[in-house]
N, C-alpha and C. Protein backbone atom coordinates (compact mmCIF):
# COMPACT_ATOMS: atom_id res chain seq x y z
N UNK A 1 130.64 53.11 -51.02
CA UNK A 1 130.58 54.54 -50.77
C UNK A 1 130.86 55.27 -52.09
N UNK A 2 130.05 56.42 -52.42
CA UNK A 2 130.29 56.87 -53.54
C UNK A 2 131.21 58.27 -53.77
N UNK A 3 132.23 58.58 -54.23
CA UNK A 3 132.93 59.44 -54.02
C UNK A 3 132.38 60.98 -55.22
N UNK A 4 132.43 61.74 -54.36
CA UNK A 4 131.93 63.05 -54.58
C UNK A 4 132.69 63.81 -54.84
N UNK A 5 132.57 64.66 -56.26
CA UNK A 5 133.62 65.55 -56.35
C UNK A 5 133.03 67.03 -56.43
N UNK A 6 133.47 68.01 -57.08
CA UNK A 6 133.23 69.13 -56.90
C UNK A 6 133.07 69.96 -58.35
N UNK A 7 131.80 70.49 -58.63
CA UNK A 7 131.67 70.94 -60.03
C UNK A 7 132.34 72.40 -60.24
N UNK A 8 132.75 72.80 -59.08
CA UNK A 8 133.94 74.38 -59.39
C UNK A 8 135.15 73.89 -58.61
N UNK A 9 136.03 74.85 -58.68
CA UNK A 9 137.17 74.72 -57.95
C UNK A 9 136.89 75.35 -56.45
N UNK A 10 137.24 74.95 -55.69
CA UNK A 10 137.10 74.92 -54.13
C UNK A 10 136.91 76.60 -53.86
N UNK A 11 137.89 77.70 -54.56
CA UNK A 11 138.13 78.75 -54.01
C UNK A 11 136.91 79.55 -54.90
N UNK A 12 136.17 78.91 -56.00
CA UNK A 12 134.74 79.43 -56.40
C UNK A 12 133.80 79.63 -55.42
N UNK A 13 133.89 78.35 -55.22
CA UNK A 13 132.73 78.22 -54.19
C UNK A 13 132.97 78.54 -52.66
N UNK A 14 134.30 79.68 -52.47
CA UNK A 14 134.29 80.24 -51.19
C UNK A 14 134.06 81.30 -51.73
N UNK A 15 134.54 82.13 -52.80
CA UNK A 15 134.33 83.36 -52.94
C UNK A 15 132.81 83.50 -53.24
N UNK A 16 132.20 82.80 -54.19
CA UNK A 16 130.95 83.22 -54.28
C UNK A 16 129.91 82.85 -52.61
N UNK A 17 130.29 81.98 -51.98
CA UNK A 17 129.57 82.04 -50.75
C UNK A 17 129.55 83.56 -50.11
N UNK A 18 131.01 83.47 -49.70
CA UNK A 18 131.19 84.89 -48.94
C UNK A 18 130.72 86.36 -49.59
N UNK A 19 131.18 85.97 -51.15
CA UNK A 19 130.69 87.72 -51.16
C UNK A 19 129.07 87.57 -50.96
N UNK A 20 128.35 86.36 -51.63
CA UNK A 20 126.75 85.82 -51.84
C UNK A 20 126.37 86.57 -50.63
N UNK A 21 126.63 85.74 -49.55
CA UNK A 21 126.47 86.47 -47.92
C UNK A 21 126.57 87.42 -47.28
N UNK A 22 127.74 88.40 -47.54
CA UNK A 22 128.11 89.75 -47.49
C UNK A 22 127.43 90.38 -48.42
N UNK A 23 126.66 89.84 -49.22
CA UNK A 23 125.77 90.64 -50.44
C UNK A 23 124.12 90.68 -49.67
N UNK A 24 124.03 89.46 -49.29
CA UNK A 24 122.74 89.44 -48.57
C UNK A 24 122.36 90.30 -47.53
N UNK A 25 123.78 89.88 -46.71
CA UNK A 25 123.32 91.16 -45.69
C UNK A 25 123.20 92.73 -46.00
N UNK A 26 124.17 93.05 -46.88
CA UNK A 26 123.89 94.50 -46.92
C UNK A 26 122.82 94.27 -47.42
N UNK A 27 121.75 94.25 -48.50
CA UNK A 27 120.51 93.89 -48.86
C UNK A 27 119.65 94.22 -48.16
N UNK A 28 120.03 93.58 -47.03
CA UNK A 28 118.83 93.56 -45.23
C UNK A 28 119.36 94.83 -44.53
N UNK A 29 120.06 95.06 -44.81
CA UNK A 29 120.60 96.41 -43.78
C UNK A 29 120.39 97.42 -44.65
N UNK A 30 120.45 97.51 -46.03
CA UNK A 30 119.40 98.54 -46.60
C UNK A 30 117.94 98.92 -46.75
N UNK A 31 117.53 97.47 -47.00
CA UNK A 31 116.09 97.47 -46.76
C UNK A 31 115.22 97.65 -45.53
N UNK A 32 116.17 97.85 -44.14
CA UNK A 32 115.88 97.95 -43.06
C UNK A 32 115.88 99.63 -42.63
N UNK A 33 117.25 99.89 -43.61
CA UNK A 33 117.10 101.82 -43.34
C UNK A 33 116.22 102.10 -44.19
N UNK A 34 116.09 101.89 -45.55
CA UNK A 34 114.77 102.07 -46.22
C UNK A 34 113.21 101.90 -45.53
N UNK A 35 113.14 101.09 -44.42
CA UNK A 35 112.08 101.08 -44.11
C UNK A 35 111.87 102.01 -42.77
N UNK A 36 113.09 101.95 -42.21
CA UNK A 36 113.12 103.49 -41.34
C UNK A 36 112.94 104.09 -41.53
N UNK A 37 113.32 104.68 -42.79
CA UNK A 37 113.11 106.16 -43.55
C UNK A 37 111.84 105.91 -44.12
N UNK A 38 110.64 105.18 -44.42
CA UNK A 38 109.74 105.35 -44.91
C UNK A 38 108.74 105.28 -43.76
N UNK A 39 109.33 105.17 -42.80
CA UNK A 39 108.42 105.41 -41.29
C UNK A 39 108.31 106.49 -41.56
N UNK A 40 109.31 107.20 -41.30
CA UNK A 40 109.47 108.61 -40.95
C UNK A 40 108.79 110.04 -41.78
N UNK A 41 109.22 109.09 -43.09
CA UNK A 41 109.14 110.28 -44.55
C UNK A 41 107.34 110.74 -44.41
N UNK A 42 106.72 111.29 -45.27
CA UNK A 42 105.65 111.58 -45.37
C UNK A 42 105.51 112.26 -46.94
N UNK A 43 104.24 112.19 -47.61
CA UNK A 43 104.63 112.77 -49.27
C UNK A 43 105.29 111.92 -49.93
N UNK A 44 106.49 113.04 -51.13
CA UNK A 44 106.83 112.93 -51.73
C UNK A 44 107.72 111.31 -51.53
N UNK A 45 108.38 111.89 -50.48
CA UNK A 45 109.31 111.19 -49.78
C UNK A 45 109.44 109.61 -49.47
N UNK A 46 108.14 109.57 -48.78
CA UNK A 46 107.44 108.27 -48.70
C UNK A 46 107.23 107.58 -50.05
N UNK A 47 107.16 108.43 -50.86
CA UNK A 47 106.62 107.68 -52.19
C UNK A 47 108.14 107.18 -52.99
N UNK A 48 109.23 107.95 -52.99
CA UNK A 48 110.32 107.68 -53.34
C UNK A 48 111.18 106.31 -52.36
N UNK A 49 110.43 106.20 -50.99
CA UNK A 49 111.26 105.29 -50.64
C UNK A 49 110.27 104.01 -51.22
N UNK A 50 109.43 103.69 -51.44
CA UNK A 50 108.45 102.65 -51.47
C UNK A 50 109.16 102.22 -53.15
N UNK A 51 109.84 103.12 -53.97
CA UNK A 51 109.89 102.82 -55.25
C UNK A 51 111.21 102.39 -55.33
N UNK A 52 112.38 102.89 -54.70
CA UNK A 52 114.00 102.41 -54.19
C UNK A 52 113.62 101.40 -53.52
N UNK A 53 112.91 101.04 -52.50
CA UNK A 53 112.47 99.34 -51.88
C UNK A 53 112.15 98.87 -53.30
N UNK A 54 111.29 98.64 -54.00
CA UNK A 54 110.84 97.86 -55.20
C UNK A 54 112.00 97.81 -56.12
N UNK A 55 112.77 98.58 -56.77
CA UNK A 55 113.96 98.58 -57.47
C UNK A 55 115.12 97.97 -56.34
N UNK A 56 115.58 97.73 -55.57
CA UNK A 56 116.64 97.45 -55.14
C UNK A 56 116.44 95.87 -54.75
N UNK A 57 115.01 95.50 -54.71
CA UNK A 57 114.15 94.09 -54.54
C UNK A 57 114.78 93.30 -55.91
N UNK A 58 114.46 94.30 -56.84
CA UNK A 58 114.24 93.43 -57.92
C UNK A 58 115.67 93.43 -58.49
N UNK A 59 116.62 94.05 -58.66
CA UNK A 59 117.99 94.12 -58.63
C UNK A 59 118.70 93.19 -58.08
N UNK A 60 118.59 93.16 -56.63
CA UNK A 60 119.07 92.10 -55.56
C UNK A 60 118.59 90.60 -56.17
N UNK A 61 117.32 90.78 -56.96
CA UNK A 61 117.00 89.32 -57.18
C UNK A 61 117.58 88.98 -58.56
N UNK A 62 117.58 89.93 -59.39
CA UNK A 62 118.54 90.07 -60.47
C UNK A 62 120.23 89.65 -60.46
N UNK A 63 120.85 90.16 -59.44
CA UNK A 63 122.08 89.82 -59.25
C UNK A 63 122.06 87.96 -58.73
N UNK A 64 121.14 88.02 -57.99
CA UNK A 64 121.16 86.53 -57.34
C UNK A 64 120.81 85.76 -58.33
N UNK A 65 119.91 86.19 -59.86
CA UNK A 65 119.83 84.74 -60.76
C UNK A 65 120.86 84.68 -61.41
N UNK A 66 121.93 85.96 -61.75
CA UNK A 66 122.43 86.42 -62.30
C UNK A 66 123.88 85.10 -62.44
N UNK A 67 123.77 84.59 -60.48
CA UNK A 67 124.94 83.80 -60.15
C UNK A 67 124.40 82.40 -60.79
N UNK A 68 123.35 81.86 -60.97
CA UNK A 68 123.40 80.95 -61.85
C UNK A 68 124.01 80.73 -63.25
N UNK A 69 124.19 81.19 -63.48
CA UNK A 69 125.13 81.34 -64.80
C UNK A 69 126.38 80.92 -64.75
N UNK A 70 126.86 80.71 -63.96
CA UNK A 70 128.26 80.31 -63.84
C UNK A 70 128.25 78.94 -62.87
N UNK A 71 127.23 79.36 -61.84
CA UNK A 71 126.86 78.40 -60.48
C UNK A 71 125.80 77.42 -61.58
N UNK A 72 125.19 76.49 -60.34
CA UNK A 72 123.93 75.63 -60.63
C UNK A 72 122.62 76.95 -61.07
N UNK A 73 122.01 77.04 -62.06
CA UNK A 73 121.97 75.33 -63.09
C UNK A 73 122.51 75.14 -63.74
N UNK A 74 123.39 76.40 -64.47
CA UNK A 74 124.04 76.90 -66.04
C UNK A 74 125.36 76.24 -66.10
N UNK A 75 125.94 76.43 -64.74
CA UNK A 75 127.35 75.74 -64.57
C UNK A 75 128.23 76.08 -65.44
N UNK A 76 128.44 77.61 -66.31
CA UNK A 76 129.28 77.89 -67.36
C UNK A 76 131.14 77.76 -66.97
N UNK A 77 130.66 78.18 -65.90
CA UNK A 77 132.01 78.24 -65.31
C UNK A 77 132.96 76.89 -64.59
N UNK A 78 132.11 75.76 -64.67
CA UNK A 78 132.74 74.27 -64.16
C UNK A 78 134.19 74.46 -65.19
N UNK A 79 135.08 73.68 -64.73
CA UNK A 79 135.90 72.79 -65.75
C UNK A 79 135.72 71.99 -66.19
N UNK A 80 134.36 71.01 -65.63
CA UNK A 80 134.36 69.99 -66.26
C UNK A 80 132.99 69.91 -67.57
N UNK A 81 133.16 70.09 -68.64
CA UNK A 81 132.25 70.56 -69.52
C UNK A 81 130.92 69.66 -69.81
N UNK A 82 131.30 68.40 -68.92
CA UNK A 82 129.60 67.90 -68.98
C UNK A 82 128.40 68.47 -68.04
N UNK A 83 129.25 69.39 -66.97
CA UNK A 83 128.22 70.20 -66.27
C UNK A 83 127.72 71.87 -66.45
N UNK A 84 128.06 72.18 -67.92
CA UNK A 84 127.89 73.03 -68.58
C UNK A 84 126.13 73.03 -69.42
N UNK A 85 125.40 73.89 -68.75
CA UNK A 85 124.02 73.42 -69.32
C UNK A 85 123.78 75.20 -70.14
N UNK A 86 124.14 75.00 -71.57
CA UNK A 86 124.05 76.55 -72.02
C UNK A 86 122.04 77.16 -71.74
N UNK A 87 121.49 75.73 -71.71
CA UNK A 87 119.89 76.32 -71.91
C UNK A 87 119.49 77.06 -70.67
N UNK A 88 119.72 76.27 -69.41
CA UNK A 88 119.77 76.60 -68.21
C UNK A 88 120.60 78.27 -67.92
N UNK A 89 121.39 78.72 -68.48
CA UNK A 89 121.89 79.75 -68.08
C UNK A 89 121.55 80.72 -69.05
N UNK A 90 121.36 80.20 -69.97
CA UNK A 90 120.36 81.43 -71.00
C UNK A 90 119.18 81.69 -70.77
N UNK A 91 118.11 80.71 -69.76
CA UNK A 91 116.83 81.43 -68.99
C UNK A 91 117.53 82.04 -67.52
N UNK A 92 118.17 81.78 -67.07
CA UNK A 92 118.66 82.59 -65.89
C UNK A 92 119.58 84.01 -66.39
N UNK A 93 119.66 84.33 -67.28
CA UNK A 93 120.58 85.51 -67.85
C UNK A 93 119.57 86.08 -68.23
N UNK A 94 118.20 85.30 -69.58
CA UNK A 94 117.23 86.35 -69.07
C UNK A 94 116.38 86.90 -68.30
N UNK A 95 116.29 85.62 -67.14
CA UNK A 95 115.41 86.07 -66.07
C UNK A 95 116.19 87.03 -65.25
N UNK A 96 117.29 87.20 -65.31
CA UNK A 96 118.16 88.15 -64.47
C UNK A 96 118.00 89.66 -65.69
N UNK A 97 118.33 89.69 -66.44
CA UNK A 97 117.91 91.17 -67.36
C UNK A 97 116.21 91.67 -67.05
N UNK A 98 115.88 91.11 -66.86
CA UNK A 98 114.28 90.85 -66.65
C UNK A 98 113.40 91.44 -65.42
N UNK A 99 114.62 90.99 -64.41
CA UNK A 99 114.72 91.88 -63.29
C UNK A 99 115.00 92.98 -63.20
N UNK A 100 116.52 92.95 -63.78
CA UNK A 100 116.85 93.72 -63.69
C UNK A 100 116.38 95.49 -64.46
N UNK A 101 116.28 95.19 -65.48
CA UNK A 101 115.35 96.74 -66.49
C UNK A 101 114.33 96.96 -65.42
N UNK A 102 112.93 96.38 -64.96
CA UNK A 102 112.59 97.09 -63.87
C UNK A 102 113.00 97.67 -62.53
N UNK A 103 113.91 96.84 -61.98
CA UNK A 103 114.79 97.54 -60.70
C UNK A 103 115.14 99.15 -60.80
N UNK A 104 115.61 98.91 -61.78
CA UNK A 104 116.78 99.96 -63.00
C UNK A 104 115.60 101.68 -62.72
N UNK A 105 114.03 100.79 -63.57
CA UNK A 105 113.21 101.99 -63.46
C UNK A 105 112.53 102.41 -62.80
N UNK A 106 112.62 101.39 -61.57
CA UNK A 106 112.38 101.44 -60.45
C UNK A 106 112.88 102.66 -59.17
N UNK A 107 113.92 102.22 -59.22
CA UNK A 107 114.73 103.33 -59.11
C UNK A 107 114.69 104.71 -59.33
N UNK A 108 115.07 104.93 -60.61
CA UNK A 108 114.77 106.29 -61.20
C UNK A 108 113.48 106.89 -61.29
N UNK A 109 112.39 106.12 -61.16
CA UNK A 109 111.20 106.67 -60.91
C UNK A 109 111.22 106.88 -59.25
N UNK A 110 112.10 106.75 -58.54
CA UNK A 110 112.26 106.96 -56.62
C UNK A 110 112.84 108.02 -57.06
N UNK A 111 113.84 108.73 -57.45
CA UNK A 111 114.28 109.36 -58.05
C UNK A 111 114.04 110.59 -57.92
N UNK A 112 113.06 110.60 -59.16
CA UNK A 112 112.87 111.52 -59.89
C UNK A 112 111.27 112.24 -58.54
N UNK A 113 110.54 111.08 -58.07
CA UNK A 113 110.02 111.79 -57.67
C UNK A 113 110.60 112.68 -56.29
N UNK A 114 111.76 112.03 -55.90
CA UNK A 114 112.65 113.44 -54.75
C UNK A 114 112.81 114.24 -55.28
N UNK A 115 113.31 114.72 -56.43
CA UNK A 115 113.32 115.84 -57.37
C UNK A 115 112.03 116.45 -57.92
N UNK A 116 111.33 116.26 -57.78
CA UNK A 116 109.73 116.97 -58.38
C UNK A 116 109.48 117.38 -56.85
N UNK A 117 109.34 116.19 -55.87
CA UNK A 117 109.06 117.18 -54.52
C UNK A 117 110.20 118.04 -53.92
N UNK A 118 111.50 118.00 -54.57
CA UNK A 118 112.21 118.90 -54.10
C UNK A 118 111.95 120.26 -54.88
N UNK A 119 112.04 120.27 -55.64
CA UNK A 119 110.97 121.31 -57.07
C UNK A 119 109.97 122.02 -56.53
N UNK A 120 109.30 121.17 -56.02
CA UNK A 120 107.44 122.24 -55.39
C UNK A 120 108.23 122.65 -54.27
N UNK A 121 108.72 122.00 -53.41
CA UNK A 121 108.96 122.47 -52.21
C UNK A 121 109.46 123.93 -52.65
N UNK A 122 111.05 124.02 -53.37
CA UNK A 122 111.75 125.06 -53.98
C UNK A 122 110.62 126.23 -54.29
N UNK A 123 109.78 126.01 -55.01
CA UNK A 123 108.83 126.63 -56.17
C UNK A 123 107.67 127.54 -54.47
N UNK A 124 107.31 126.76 -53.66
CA UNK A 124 106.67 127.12 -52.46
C UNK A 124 107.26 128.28 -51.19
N UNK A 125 108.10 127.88 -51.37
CA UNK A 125 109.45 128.76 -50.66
C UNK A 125 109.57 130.54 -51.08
């Protein structure tokens, strides 16, 4: 029988489960009012939620490569330094920035267009 040990310390790998999970779900429970509200919206509106869905996509996936870096593959954070892979966590750090800068303008382009249709609306009034 081969004995198995553990490449973090026990209370790593509860905290990152739980918050991981509690991270996921809110995720789904935003993307679920986001898609309520883009039932509903019409215009401007509609167009700002479709662009906060795409930025908060790519963010969420950003944060999640983000945990490789410390987790599998990068393993920065083991104690035990033969499971330390610096190459592995330097493509997951940039694939996580990578994500992340579009999320980012993703976002602010949802943004900005509530504010331009809040603008005409104002300007119509």
């Amino acid at each position: 029988m081969t004995e198995y040990t553990l490449t973090h310390p026990l209370w790593m790998w509860a905290c990152f489960g739980a918050l991981g999970s509690i991270g996921a779900m809110l995720f789904t429970l935003t993307v679920w009012q986001l898609m309520k509200l883009h039932s509903l919206a019409k215009g401007y509106q509609r167009s700002a939620t479709r662009w906060n869905m795409i930025g908060y996509a790519l963010l969420f996936s950003a944060a999640w490569f983000a945990c490789g870096i410390g987790g599998t593959p990068g393993n920065l954070l083991s104690p035990d330094s033969s499971n330390h892979n610096p190459a592995a966590a330097t493509g997951v750090a940039v694939l996580s920035m990578l994500l992340s800068v579009p999320g980012w303008v993703s976002i602010l382009v949802g943004q900005c267009t509530v504010l331009r249709g809040i603008q005409s609306w104002d300007k119509a009034a």
